[in-house]
N, C-alpha and C. Protein backbone atom coordinates (compact mmCIF):
# COMPACT_ATOMS: atom_id res chain seq x y z
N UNK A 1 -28.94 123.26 84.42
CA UNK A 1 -28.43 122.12 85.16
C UNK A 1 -28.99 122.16 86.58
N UNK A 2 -29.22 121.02 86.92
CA UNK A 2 -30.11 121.04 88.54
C UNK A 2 -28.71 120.90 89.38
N UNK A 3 -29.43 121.35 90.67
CA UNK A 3 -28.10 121.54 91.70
C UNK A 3 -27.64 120.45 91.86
N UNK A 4 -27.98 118.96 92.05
CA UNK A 4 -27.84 117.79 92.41
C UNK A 4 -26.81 117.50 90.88
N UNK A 5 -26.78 118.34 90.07
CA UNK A 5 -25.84 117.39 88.94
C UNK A 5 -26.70 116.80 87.80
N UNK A 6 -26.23 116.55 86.57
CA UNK A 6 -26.66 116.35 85.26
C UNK A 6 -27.59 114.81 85.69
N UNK A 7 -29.11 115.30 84.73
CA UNK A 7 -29.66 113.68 85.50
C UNK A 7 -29.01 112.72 84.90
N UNK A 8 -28.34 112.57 83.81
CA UNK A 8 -27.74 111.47 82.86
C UNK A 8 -26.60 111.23 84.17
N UNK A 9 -25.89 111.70 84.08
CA UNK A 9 -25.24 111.39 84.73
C UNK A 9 -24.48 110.57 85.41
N UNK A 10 -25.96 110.34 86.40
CA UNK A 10 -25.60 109.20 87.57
C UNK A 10 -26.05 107.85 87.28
N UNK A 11 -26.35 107.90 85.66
CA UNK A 11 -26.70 106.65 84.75
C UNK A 11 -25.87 106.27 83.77
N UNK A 12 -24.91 107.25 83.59
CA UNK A 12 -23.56 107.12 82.64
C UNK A 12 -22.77 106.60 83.78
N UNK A 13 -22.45 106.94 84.59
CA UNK A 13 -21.57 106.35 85.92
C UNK A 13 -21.84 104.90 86.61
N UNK A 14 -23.27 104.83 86.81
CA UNK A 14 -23.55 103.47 87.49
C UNK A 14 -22.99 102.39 85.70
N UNK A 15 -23.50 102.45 84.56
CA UNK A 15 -22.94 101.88 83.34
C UNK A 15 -21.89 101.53 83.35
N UNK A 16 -21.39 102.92 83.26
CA UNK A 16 -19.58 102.62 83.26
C UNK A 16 -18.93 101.67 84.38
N UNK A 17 -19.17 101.94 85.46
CA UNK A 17 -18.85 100.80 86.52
C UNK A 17 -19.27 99.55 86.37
N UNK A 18 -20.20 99.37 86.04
CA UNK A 18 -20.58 97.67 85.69
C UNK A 18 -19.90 97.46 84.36
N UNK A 19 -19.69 98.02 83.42
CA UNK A 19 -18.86 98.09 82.32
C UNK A 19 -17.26 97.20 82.86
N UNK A 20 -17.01 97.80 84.50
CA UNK A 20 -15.64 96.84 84.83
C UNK A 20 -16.09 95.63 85.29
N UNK A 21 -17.25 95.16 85.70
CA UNK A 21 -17.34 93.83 85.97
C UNK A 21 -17.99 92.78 85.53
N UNK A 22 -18.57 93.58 84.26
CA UNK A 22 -19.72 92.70 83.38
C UNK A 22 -18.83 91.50 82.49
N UNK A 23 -17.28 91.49 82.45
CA UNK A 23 -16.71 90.04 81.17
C UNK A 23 -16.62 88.96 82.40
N UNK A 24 -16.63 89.60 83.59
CA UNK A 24 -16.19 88.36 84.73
C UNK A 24 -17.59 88.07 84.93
N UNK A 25 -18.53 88.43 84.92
CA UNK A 25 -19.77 88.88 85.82
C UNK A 25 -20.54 87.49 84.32
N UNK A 26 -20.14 87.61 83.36
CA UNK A 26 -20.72 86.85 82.04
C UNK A 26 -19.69 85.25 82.40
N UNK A 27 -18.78 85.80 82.95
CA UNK A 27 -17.87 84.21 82.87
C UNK A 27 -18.66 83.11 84.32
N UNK A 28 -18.86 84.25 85.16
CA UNK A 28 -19.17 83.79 86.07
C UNK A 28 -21.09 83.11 86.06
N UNK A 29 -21.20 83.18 85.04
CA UNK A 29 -22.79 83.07 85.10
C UNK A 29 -22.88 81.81 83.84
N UNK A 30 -21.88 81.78 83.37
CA UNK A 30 -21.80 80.82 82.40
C UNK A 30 -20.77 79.59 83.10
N UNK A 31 -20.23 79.90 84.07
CA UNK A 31 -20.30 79.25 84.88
C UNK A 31 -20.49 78.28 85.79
N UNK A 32 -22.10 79.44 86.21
CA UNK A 32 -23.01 79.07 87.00
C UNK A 32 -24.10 78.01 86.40
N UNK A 33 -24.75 78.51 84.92
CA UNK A 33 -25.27 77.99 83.96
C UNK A 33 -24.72 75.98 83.58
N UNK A 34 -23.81 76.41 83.86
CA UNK A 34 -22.75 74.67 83.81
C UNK A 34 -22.92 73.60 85.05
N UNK A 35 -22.80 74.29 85.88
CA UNK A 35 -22.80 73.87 87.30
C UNK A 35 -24.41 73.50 87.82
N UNK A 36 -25.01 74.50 87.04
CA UNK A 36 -26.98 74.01 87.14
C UNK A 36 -27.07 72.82 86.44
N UNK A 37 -26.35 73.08 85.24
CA UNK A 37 -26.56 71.95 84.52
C UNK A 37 -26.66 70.44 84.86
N UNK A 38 -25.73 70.61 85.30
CA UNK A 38 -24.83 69.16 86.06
C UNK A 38 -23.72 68.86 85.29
N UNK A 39 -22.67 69.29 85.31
CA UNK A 39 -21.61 69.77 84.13
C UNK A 39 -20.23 69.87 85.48
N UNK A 40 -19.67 68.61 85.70
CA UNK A 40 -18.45 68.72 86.27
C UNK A 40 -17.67 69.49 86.50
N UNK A 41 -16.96 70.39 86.87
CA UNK A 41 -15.50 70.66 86.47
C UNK A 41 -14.07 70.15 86.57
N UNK A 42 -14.37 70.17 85.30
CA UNK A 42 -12.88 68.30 84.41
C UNK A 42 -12.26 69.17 83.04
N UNK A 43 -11.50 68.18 82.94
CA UNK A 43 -11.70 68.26 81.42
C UNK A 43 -12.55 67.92 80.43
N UNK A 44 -13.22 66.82 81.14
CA UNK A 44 -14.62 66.43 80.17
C UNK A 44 -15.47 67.61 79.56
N UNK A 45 -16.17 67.59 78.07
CA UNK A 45 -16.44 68.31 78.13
C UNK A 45 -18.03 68.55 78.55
N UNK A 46 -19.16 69.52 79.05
CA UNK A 46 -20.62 69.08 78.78
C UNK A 46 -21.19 68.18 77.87
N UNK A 47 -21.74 67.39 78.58
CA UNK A 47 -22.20 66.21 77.04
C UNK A 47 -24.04 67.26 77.15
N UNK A 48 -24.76 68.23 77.88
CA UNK A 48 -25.73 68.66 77.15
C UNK A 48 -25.36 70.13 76.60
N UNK A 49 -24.66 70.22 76.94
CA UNK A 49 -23.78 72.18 76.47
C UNK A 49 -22.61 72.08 76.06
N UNK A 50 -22.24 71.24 74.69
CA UNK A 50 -20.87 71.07 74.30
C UNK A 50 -20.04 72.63 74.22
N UNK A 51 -20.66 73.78 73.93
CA UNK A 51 -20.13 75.08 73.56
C UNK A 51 -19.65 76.03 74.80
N UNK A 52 -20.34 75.44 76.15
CA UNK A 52 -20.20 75.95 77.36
C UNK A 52 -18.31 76.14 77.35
N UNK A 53 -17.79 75.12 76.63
CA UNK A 53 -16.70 75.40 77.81
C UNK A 53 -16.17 76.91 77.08
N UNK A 54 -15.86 76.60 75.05
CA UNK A 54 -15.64 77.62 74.91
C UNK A 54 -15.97 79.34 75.09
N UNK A 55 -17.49 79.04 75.31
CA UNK A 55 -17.93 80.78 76.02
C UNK A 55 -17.61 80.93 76.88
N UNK A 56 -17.20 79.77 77.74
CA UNK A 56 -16.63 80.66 79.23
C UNK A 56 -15.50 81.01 79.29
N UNK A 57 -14.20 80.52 78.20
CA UNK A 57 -13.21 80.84 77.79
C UNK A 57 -12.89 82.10 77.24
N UNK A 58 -13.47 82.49 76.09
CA UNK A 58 -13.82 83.74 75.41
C UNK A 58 -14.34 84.37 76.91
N UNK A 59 -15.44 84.47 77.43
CA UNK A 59 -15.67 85.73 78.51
C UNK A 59 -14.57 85.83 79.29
N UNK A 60 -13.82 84.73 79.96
CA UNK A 60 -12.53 85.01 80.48
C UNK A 60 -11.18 85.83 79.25
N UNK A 61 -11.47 85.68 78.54
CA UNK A 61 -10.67 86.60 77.41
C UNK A 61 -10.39 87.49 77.13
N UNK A 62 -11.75 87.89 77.64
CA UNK A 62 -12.51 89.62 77.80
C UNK A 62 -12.19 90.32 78.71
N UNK A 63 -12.39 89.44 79.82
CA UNK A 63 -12.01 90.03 81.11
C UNK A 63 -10.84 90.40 81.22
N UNK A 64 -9.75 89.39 80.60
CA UNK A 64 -8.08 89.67 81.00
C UNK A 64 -8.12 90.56 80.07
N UNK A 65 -8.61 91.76 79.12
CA UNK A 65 -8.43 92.85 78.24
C UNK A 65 -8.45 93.52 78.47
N UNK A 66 -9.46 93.53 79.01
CA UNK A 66 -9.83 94.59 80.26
C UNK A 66 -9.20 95.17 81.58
N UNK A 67 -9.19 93.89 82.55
CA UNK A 67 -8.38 94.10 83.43
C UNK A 67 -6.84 93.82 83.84
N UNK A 68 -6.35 93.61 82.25
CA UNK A 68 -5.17 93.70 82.62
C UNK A 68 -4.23 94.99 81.22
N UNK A 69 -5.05 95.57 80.94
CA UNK A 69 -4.78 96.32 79.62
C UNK A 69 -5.05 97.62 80.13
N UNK A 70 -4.22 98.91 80.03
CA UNK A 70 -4.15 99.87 80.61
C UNK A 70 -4.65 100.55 79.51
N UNK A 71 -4.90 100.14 78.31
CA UNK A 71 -5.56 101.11 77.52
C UNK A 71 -6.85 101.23 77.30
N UNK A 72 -7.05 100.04 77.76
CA UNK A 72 -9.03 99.74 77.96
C UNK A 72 -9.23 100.46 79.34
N UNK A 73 -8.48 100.14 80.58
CA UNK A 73 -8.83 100.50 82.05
C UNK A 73 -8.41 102.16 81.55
N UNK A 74 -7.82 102.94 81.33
CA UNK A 74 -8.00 104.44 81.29
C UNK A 74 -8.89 105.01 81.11
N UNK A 75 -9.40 104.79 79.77
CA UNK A 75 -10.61 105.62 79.49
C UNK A 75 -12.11 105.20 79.82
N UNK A 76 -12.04 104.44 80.06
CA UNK A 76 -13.12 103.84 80.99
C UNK A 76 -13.58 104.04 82.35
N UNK A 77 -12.07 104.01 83.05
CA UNK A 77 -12.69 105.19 84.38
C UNK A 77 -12.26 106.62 84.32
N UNK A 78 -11.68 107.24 83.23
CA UNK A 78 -12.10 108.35 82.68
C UNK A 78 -13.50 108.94 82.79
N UNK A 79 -13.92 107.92 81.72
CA UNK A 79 -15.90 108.34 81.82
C UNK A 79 -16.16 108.19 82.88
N UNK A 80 -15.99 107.28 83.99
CA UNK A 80 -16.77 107.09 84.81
C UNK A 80 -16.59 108.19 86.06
N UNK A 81 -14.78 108.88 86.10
CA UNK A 81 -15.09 109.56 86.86
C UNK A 81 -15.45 110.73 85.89
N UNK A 82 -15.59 111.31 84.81
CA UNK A 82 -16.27 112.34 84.53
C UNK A 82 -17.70 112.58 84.84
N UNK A 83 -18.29 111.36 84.33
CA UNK A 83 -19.79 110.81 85.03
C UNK A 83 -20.11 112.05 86.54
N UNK A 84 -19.26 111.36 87.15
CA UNK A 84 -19.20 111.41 88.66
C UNK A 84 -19.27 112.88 89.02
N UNK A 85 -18.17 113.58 88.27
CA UNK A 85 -18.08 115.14 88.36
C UNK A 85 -19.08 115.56 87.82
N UNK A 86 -19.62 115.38 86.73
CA UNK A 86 -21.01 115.90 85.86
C UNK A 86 -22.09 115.75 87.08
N UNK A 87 -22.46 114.71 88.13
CA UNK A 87 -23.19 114.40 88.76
C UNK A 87 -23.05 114.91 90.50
N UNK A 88 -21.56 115.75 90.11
CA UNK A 88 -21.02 116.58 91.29
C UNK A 88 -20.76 115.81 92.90
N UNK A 89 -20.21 114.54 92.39
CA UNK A 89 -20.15 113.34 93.63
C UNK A 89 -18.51 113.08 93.40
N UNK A 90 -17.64 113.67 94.25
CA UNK A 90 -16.90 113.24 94.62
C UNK A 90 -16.27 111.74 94.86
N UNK A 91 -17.36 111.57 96.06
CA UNK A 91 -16.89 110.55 96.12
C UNK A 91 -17.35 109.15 94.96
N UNK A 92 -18.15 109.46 94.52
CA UNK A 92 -18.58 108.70 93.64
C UNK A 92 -17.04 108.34 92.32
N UNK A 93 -16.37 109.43 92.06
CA UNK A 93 -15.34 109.70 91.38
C UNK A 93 -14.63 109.04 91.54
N UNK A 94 -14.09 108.85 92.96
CA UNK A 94 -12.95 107.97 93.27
C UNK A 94 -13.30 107.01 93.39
N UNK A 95 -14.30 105.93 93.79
CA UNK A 95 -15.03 104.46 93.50
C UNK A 95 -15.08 104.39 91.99
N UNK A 96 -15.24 104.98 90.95
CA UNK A 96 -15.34 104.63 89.88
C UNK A 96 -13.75 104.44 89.50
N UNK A 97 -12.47 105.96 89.55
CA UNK A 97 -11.65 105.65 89.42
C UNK A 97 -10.10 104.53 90.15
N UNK A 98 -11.13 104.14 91.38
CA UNK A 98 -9.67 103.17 92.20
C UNK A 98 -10.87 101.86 92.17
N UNK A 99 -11.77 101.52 92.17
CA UNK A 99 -12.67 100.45 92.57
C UNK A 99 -12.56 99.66 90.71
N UNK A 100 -13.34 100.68 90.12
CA UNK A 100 -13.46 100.08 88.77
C UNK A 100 -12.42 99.52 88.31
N UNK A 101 -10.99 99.87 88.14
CA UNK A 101 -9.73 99.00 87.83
C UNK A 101 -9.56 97.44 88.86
N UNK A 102 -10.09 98.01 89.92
CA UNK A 102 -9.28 96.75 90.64
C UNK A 102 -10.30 95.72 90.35
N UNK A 103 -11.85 96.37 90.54
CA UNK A 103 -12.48 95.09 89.96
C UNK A 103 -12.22 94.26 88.71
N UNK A 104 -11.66 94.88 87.86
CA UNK A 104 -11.61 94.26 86.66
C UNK A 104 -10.38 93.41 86.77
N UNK A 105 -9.49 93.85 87.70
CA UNK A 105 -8.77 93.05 87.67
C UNK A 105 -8.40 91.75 88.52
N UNK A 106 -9.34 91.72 89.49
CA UNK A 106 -9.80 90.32 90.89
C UNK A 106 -10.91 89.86 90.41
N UNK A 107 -12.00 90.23 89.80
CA UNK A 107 -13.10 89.38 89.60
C UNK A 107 -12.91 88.26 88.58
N UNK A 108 -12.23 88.37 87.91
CA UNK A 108 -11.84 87.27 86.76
C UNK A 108 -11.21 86.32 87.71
N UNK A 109 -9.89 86.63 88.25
CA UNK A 109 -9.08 85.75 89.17
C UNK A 109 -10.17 85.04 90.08
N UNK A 110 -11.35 85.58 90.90
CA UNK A 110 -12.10 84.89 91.63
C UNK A 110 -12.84 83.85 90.73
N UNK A 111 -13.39 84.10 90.13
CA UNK A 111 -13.90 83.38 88.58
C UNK A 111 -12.85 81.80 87.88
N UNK A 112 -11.65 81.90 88.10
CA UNK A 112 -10.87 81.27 87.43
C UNK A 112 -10.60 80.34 88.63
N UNK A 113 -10.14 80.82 89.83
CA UNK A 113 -10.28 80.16 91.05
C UNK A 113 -11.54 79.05 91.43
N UNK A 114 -12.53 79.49 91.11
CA UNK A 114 -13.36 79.00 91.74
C UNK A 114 -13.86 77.89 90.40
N UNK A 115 -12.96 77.80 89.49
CA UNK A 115 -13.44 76.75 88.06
C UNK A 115 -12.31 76.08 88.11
N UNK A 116 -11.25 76.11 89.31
CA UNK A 116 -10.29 75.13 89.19
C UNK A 116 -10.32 74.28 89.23
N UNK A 117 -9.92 72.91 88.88
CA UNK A 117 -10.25 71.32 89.61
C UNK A 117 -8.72 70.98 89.81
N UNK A 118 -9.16 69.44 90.68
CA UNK A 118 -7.94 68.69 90.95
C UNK A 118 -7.38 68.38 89.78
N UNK A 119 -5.93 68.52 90.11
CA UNK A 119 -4.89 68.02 88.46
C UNK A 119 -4.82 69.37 87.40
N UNK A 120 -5.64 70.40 87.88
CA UNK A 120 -5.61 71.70 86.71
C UNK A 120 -4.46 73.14 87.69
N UNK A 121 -3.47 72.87 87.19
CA UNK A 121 -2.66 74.05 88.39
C UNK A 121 -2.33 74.64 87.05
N UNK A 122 -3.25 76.33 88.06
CA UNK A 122 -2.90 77.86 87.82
C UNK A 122 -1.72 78.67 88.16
N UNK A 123 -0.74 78.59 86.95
CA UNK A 123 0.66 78.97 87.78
C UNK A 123 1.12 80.03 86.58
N UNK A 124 2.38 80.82 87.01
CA UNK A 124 3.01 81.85 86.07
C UNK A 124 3.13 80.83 84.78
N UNK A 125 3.53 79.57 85.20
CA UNK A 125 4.45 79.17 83.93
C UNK A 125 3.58 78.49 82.75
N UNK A 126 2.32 78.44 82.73
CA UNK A 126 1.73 78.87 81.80
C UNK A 126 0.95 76.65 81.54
N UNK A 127 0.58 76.61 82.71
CA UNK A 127 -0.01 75.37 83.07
C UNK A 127 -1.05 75.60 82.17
N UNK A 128 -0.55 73.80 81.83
CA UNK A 128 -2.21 73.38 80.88
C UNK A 128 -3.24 72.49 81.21
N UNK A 129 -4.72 73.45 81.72
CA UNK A 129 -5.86 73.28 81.69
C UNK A 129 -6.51 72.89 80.56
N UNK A 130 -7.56 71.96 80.98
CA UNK A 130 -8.66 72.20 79.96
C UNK A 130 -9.31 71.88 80.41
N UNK A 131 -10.54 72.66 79.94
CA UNK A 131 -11.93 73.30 80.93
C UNK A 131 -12.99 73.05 80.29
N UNK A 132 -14.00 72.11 80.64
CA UNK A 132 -15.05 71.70 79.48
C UNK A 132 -14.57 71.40 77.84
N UNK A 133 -13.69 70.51 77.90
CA UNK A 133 -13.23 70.32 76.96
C UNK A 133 -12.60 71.02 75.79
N UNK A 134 -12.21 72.41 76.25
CA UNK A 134 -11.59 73.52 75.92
C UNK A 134 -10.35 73.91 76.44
N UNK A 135 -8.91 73.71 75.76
CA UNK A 135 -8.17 74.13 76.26
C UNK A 135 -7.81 76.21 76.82
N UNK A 136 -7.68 76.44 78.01
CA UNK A 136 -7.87 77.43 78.26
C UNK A 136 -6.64 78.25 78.42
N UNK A 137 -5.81 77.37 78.63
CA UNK A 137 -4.37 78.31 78.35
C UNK A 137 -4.21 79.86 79.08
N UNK A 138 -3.99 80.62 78.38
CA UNK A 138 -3.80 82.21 79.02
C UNK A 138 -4.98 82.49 79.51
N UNK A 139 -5.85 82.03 79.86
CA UNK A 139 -7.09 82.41 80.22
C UNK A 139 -7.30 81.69 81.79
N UNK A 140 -6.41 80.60 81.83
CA UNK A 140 -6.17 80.39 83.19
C UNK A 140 -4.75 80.99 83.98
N UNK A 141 -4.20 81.26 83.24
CA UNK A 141 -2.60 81.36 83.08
C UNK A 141 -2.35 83.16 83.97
N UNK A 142 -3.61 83.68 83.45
CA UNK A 142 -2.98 85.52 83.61
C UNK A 142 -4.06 85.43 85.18
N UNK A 143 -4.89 84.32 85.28
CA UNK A 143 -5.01 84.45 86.89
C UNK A 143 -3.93 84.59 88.04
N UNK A 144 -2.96 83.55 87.54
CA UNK A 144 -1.81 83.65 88.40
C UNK A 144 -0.95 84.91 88.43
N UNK A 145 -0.88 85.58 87.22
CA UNK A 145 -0.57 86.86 86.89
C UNK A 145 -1.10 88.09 87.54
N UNK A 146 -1.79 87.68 87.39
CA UNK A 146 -2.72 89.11 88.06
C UNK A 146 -2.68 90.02 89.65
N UNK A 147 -2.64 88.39 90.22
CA UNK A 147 -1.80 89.42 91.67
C UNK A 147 -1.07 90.29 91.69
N UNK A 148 0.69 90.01 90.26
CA UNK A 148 1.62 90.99 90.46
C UNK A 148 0.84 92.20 90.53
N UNK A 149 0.18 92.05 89.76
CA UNK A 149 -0.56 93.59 88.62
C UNK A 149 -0.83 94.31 89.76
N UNK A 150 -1.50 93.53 91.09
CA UNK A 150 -2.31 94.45 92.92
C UNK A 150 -1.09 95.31 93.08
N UNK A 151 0.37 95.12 92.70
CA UNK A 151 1.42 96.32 93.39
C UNK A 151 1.16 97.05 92.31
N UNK A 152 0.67 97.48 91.19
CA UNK A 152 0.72 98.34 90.57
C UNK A 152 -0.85 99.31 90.02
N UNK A 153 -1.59 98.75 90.03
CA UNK A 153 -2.98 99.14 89.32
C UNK A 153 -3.79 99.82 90.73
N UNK A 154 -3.89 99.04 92.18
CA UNK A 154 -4.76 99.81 93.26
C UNK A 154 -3.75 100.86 93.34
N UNK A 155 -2.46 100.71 93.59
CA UNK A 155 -2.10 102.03 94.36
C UNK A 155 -1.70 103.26 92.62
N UNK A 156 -1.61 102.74 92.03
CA UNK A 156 -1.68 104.16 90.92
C UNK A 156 -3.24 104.41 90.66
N UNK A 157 -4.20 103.46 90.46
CA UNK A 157 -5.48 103.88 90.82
C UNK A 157 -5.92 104.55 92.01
N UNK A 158 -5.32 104.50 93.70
CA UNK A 158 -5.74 105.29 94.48
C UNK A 158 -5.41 106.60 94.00
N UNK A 159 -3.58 106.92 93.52
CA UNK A 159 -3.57 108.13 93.21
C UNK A 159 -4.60 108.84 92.14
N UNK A 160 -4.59 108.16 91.07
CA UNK A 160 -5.30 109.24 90.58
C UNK A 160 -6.66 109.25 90.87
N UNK A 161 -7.71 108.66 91.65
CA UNK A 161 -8.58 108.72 92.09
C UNK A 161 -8.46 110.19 93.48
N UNK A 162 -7.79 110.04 93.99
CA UNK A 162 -7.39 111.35 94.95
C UNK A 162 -7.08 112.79 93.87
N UNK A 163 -6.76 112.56 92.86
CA UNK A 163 -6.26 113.87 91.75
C UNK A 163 -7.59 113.83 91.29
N UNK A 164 -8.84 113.00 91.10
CA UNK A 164 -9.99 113.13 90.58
C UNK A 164 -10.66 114.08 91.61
N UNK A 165 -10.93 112.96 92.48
CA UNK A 165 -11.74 113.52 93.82
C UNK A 165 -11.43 115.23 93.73
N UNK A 166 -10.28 115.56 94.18
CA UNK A 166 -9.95 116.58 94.23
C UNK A 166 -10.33 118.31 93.32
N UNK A 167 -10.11 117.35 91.86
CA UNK A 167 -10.60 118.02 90.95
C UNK A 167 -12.63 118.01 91.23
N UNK A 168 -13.02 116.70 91.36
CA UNK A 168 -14.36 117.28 91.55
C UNK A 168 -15.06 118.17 92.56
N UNK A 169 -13.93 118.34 93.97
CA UNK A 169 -14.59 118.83 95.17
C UNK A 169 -14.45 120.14 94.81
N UNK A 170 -13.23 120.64 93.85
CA UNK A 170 -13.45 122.27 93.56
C UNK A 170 -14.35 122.83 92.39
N UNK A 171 -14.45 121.37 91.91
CA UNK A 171 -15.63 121.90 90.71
C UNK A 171 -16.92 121.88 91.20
N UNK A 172 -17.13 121.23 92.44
CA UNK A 172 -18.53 121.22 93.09
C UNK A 172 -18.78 122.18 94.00
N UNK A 173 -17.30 122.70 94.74
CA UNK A 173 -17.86 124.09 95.55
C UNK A 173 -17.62 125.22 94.88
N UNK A 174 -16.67 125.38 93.54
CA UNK A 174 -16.99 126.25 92.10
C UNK A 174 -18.50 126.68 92.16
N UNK A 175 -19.86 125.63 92.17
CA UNK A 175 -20.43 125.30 91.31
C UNK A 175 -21.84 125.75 92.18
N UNK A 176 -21.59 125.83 93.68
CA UNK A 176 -22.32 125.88 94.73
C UNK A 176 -22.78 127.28 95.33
């Protein structure tokens, strides 16, 4: 093993982190793809991309699985901070384990925000949108949701990102 840390490594780690922003990162580009088009945001649906509205629905689908599902967000920055320790970066550890959750869980909301129109309200109570001629339902719905989630997901993600860190700084001066 080289002193700098396993070369995989710091290529399993950079993965895994885009791994938290790639369903928003796809919503947001399909999106974007709509908006090149010349593709309103209405309910109308694309008259040259009739399918647009539903893929951007489904990628928003993904995203709320992700970032709002504690069984997908565990082991995911699991790897990523193992990554991190294999690659003997500390701090790298704790950006994977407090950054990677929260992204997954604001980048969708920025995403859903920014596809709102007049007459389409994003609220708890479960307001009905429709988005390129796709009704979107919980897919606009867990945007409004998702704030609660900021009192719970950054600050139990800071902690165990500090119990990571920690663990990697003695496995790196272990190792030194």
């Amino acid at each position: 093993m080289r002193k700098n840390g396993h070369p995989l490594a710091k290529t399993v780690w950079l993965l895994g982190l885009s791994a938290f922003a790639a369903p928003a990162a796809a919503a947001a580009a399909i999106l974007g793809v709509g908006r090149y088009d010349g593709c309103v945001l209405g309910a109308a649906a694309c008259s040259r991309l009739p399918e647009l509205g539903a893929f951007f629905k489904h990628a928003l689908d993904i995203s709320w699985i992700l970032g709002m599902n504690a069984t997908a967000l565990i082991p995911l920055a699991l790897m990523v901070a193992l990554a991190a320790i294999m690659a003997r970066s500390p701090a790298r550890a704790f950006i994977g384990v407090f950054g990677g959750p929260t992204i997954a869980l604001f980048l969708p909301v920025l995403v859903v925000m920014s596809a709102v129109y007049p007459g389409c309200h994003v609220d708890e109570g479960g307001g009905s949108c429709t988005f390129w001629g796709v009704p979107m339902g919980d897919s606009f719905t867990s945007a409004a949701v998702a704030p609660w989630l900021a009192y719970i997901i950054p600050p139990v993600g800071f902690a165990a990102a500090l119990a990571v860190m920690a663990v990697a700084y003695i496995v790196k001066r272990q190792r030194a």
